[in-house]
N, C-alpha and C. Protein backbone atom coordinates (compact mmCIF):
# COMPACT_ATOMS: atom_id res chain seq x y z
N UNK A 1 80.33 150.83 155.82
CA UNK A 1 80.54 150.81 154.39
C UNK A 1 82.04 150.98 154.06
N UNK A 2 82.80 151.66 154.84
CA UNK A 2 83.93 152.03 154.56
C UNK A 2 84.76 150.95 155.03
N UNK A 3 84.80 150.28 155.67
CA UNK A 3 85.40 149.25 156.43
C UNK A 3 85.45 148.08 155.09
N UNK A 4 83.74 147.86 154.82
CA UNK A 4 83.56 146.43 153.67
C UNK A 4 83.83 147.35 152.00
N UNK A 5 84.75 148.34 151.76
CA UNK A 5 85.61 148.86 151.22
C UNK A 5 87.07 148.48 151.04
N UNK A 6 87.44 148.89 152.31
CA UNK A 6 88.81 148.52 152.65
C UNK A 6 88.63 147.07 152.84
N UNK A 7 88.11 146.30 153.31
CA UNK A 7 88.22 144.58 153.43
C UNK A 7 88.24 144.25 151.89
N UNK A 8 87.17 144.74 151.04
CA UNK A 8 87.30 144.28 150.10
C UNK A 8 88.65 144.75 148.81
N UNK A 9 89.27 145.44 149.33
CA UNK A 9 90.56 145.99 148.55
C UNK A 9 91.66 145.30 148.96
N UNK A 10 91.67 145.58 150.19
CA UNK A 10 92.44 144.11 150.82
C UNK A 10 92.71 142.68 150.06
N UNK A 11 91.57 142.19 150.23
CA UNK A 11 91.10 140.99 149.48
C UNK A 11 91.46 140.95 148.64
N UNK A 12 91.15 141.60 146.93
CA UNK A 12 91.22 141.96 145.98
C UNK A 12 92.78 141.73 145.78
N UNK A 13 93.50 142.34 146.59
CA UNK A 13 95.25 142.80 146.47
C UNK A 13 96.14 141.38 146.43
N UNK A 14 95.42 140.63 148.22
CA UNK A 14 95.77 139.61 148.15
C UNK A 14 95.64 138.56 147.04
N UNK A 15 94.44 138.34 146.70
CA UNK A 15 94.08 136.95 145.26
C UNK A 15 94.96 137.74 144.23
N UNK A 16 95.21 138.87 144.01
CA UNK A 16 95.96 138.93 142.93
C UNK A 16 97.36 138.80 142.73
N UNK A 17 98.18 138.70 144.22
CA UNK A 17 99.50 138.58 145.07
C UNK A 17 99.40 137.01 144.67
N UNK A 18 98.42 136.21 144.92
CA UNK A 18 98.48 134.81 144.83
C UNK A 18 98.56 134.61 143.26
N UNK A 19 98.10 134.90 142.75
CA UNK A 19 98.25 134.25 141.23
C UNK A 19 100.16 134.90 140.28
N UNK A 20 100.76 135.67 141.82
CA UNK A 20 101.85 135.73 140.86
C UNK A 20 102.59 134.01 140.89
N UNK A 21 103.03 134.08 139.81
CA UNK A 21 103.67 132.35 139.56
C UNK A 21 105.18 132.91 139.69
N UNK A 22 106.22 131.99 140.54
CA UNK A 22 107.27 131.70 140.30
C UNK A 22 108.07 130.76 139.95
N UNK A 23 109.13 131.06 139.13
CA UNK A 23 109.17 130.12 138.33
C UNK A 23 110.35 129.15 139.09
N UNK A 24 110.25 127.86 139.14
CA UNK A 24 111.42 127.32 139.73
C UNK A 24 112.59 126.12 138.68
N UNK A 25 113.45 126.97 138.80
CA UNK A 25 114.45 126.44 137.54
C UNK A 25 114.86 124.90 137.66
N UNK A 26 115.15 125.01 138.85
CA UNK A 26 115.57 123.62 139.00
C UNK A 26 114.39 122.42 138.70
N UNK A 27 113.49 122.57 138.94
CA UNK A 27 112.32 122.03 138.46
C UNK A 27 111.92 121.54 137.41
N UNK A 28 112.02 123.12 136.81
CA UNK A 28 111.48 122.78 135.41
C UNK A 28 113.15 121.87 134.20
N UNK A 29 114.57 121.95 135.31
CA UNK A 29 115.23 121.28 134.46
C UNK A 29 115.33 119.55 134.81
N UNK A 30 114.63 119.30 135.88
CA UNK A 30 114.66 117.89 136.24
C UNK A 30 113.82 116.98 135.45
N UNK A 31 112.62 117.75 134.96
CA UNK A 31 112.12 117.23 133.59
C UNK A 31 112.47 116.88 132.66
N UNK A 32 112.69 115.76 132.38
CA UNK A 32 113.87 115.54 131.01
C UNK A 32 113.64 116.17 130.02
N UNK A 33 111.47 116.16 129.45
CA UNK A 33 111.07 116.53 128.32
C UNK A 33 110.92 118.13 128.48
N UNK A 34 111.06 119.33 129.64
CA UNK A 34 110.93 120.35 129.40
C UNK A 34 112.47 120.66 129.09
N UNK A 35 113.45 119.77 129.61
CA UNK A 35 114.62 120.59 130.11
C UNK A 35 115.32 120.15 128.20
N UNK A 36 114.67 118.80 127.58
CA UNK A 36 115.38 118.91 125.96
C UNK A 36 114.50 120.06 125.34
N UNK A 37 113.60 120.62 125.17
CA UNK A 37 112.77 121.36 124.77
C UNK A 37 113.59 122.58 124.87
N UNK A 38 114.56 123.30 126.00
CA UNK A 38 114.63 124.09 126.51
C UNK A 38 115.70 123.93 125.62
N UNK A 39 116.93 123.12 125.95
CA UNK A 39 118.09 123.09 125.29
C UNK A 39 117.67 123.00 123.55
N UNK A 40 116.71 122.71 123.41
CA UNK A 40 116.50 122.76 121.78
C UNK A 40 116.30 124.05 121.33
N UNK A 41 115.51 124.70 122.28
CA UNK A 41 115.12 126.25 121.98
C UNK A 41 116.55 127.08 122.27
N UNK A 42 117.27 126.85 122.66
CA UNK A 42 118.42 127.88 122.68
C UNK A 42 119.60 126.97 122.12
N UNK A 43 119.49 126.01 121.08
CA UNK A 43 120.38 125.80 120.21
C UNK A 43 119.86 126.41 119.03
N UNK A 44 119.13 126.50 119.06
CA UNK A 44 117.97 126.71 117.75
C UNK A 44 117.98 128.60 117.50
N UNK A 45 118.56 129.26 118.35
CA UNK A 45 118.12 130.87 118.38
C UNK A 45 119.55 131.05 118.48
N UNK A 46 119.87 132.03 117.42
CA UNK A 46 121.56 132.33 117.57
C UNK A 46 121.41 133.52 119.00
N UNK A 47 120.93 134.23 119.11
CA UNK A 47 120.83 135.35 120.50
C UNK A 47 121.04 134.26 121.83
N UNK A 48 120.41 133.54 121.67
CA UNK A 48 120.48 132.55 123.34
C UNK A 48 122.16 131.46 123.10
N UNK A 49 122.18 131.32 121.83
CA UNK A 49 123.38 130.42 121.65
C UNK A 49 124.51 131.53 122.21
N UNK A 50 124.74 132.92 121.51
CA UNK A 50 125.42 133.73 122.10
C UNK A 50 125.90 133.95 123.58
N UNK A 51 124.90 134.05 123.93
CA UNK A 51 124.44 134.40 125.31
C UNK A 51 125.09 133.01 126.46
N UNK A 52 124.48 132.14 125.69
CA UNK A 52 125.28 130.61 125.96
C UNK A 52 126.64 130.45 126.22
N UNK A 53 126.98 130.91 125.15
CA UNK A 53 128.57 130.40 125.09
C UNK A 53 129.45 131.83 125.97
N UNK A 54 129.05 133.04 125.84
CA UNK A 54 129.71 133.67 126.59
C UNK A 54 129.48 133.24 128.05
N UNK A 55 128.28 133.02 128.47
CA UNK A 55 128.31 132.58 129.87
C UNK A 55 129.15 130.97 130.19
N UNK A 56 129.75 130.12 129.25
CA UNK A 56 130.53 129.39 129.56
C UNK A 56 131.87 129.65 129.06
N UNK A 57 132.17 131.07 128.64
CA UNK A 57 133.66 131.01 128.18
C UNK A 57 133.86 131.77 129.77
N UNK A 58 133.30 132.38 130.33
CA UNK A 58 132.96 132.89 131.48
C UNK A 58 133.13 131.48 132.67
N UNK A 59 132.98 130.31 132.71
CA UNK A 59 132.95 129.40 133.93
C UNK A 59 134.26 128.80 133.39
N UNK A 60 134.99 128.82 134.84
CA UNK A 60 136.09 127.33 134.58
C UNK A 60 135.44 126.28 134.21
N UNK A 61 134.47 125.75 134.89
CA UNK A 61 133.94 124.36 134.73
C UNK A 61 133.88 124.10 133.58
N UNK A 62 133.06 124.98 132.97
CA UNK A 62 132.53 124.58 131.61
C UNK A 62 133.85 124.84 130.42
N UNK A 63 134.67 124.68 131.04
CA UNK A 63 135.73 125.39 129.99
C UNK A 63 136.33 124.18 130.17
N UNK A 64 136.80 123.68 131.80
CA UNK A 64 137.19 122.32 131.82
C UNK A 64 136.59 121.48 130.92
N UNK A 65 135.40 121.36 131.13
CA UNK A 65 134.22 120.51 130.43
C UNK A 65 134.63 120.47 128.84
N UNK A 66 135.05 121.20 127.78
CA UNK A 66 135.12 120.77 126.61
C UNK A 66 136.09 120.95 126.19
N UNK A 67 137.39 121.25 127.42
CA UNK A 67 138.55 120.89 127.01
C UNK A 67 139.43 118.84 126.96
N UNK A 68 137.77 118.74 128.16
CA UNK A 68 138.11 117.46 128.29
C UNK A 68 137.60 116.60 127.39
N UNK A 69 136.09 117.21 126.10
CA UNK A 69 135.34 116.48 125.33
C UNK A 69 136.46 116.34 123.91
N UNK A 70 137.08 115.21 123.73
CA UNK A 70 137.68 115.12 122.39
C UNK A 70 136.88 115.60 121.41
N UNK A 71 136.00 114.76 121.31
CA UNK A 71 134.81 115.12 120.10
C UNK A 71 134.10 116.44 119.88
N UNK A 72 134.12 116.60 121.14
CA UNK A 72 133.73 118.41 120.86
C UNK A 72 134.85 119.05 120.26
N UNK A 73 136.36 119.25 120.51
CA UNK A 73 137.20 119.53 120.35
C UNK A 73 137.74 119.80 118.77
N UNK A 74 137.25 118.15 118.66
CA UNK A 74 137.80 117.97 117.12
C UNK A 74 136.90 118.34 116.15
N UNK A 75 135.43 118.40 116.63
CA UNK A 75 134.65 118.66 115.39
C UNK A 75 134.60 120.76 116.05
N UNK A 76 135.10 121.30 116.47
CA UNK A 76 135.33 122.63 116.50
C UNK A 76 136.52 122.83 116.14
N UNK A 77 137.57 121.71 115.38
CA UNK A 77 138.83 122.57 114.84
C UNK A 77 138.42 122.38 113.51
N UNK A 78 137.00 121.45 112.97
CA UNK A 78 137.06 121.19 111.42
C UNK A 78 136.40 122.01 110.81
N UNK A 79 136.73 122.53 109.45
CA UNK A 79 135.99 123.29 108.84
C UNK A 79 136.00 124.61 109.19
N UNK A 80 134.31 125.16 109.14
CA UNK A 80 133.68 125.95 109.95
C UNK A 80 134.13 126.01 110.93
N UNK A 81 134.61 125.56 111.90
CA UNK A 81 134.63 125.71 113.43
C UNK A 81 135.29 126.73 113.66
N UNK A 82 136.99 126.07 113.11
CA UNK A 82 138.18 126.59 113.28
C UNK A 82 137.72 128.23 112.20
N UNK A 83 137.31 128.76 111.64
CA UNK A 83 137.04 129.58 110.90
C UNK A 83 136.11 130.74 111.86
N UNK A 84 135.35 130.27 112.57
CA UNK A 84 134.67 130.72 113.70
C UNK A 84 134.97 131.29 115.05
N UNK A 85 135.84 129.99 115.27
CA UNK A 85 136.97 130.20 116.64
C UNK A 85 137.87 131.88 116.06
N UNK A 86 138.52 131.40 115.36
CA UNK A 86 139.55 132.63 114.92
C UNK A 86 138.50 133.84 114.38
N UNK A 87 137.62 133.92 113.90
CA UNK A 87 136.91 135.01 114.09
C UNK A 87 136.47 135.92 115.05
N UNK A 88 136.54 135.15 116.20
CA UNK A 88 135.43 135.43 117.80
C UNK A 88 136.93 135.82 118.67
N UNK A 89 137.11 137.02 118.59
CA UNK A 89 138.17 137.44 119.44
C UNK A 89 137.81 137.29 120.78
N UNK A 90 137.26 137.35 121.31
CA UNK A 90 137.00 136.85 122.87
C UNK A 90 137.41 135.73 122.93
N UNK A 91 136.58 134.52 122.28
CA UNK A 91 136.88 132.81 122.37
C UNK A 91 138.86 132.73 121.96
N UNK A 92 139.31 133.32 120.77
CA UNK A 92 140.85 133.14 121.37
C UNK A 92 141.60 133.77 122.31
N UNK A 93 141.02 134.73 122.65
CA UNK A 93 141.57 135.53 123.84
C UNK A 93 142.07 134.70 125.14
N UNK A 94 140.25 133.65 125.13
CA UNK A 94 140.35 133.08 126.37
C UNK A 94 141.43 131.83 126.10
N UNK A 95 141.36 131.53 125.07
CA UNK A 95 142.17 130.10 124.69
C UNK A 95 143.82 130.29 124.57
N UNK A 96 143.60 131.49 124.47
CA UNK A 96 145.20 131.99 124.17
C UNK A 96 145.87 132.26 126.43
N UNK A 97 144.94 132.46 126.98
CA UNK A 97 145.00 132.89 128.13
C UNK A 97 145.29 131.69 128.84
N UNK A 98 144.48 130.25 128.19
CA UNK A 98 144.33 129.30 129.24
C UNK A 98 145.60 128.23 128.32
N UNK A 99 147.08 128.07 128.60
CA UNK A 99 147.90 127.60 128.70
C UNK A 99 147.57 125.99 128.06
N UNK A 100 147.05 125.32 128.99
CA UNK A 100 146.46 123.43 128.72
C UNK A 100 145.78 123.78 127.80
N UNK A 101 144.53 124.31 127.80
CA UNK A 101 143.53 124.39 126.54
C UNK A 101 144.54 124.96 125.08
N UNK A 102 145.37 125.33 124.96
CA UNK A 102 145.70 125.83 123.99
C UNK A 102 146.55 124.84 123.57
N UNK A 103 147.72 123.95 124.20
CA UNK A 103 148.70 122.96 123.99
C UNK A 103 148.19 121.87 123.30
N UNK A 104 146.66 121.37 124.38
CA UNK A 104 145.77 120.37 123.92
C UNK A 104 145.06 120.84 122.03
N UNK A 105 144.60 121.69 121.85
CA UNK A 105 144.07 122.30 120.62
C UNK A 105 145.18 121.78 120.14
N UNK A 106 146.56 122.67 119.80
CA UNK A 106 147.61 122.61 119.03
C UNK A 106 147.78 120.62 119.00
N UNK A 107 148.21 120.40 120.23
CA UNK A 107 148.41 118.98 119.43
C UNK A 107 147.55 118.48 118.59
N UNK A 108 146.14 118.69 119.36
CA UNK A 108 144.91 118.01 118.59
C UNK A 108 145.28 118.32 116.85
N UNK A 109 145.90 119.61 116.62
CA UNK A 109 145.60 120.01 115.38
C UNK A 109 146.75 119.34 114.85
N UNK A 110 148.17 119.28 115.16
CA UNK A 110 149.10 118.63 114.46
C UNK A 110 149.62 117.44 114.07
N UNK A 111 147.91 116.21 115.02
CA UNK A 111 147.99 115.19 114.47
C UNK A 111 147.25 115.11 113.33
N UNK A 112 146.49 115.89 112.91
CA UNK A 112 145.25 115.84 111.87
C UNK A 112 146.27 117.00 110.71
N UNK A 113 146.09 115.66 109.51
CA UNK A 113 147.01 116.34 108.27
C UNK A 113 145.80 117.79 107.86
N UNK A 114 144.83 116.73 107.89
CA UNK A 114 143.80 117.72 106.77
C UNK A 114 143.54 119.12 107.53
N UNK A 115 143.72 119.25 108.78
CA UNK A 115 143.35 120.30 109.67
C UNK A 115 144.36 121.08 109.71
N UNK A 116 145.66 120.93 109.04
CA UNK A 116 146.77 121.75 109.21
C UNK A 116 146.64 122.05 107.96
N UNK A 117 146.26 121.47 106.87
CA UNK A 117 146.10 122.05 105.69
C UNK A 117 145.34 123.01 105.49
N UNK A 118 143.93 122.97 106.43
CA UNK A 118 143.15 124.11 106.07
C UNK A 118 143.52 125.19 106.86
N UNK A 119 144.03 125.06 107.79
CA UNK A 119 144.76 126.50 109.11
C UNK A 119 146.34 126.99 108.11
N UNK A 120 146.88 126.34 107.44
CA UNK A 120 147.99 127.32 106.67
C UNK A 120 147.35 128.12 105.69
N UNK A 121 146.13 127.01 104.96
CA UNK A 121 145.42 127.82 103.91
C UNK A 121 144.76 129.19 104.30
N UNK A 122 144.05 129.05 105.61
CA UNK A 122 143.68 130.43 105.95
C UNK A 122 144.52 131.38 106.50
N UNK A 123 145.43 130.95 107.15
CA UNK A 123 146.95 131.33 107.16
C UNK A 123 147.38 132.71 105.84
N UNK A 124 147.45 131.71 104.97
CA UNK A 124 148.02 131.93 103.40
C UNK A 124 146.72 133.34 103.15
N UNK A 125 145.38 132.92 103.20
CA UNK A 125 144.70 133.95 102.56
C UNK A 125 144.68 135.10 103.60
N UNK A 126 145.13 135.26 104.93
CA UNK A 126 145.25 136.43 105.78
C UNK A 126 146.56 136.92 105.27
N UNK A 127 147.38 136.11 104.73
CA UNK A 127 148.76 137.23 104.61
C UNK A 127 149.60 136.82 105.05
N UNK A 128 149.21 135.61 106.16
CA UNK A 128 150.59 135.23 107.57
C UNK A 128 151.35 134.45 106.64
N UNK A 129 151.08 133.79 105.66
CA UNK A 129 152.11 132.57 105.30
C UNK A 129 152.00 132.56 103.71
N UNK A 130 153.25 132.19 103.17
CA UNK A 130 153.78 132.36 101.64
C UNK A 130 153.39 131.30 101.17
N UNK A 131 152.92 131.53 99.69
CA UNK A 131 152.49 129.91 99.32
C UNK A 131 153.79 129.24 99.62
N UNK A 132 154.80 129.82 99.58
CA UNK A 132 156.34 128.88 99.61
C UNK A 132 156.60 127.93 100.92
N UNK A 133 156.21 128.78 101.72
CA UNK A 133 156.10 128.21 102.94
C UNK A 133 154.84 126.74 103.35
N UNK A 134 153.75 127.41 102.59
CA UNK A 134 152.66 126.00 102.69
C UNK A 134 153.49 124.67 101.92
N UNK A 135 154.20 125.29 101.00
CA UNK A 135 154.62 124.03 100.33
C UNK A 135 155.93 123.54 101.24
N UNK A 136 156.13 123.78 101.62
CA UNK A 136 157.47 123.68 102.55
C UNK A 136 157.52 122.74 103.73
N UNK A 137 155.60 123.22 104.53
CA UNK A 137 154.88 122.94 105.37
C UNK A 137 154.39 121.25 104.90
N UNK A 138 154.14 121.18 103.56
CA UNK A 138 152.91 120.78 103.46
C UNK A 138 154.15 118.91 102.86
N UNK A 139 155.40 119.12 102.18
CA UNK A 139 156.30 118.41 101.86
C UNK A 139 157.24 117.60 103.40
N UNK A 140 157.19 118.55 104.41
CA UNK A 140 157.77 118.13 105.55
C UNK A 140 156.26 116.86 105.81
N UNK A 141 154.95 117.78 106.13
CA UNK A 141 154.17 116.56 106.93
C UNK A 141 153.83 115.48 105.84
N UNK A 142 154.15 115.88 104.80
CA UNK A 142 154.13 114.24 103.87
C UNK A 142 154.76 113.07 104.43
N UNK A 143 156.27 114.20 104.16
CA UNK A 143 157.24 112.90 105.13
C UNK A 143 157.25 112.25 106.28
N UNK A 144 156.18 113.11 107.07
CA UNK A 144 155.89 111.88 108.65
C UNK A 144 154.81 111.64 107.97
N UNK A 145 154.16 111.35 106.89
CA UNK A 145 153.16 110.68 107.05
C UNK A 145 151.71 111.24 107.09
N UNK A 146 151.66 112.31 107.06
CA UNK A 146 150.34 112.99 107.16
C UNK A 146 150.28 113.68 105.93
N UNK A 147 148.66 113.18 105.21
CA UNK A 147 148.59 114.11 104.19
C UNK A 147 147.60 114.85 104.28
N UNK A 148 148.00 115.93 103.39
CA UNK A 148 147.42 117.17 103.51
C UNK A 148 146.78 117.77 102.34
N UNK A 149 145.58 118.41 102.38
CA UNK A 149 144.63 119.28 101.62
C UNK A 149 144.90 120.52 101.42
N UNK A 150 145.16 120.56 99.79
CA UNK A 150 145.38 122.01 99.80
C UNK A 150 145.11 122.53 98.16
């Protein structure tokens, strides 16, 4: 009796050892339709977007990666973006740290009139810059040619 006890606890331990599931990542991202699902669900949740972006301000690669995307670039200096960026002291920390990424930004920004208009304007409402100076700013890039919002 004691034996078909212990066999059967045994048993018992094992089938329940079997039904643990592991999960295999790579797997489930080779799926095109789980792996957009996935990326939808953590664009969609600001906690995982967080979580997101610190773990790529964290990789060279990925830092390479959207220093090399123009379009990413440019639609994160417009508006909102640039308002965001300069909010998130970590994200300029790192940008201020990484030399190319920062040169590339700056040019990006000093070919775009309207994007220098809105970075003096927020400029202007932190304190850094005199309206005298926006106008100063804003009369020079007329003259090459770039106009500006303000």
């Amino acid at each position: 009796m004691r034996t078909l006890v212990i066999f059967f606890s045994v048993m018992g331990l094992m089938s329940l050892n079997g039904c643990k599931q592991s999960t295999d990542v790579e797997a489930l991202l080779q799926n095109e339709e789980t792996r957009s699902e996935i990326l939808k669900d953590l664009v969609q949740n600001h906690d995982y977007m967080m979580e997101f972006m610190e773990q790529m301000q964290g990789s060279d690669h990925a830092m390479q990666m959207m220093q090399g995307n123009k379009k990413m670039m440019g639609t994160m200096m417009k508006g909102q973006g640039m308002q965001m960026m300069m909010g998130d002291s970590t994200m300029m920390n790192q940008m201020m740290g990484n030399r190319q990424m920062m040169h590339s930004m700056m040019n990006g920004m000093m070919k775009d009139g309207e994007m220098m208009g809105e970075m003096m304007q927020m400029m202007h409402d932190k304190g850094m810059m005199s309206e005298e100076c926006i106008q100063s700013g804003m009369k020079m890039m007329g003259d090459k040619g770039m106009g500006m919002n303000h």
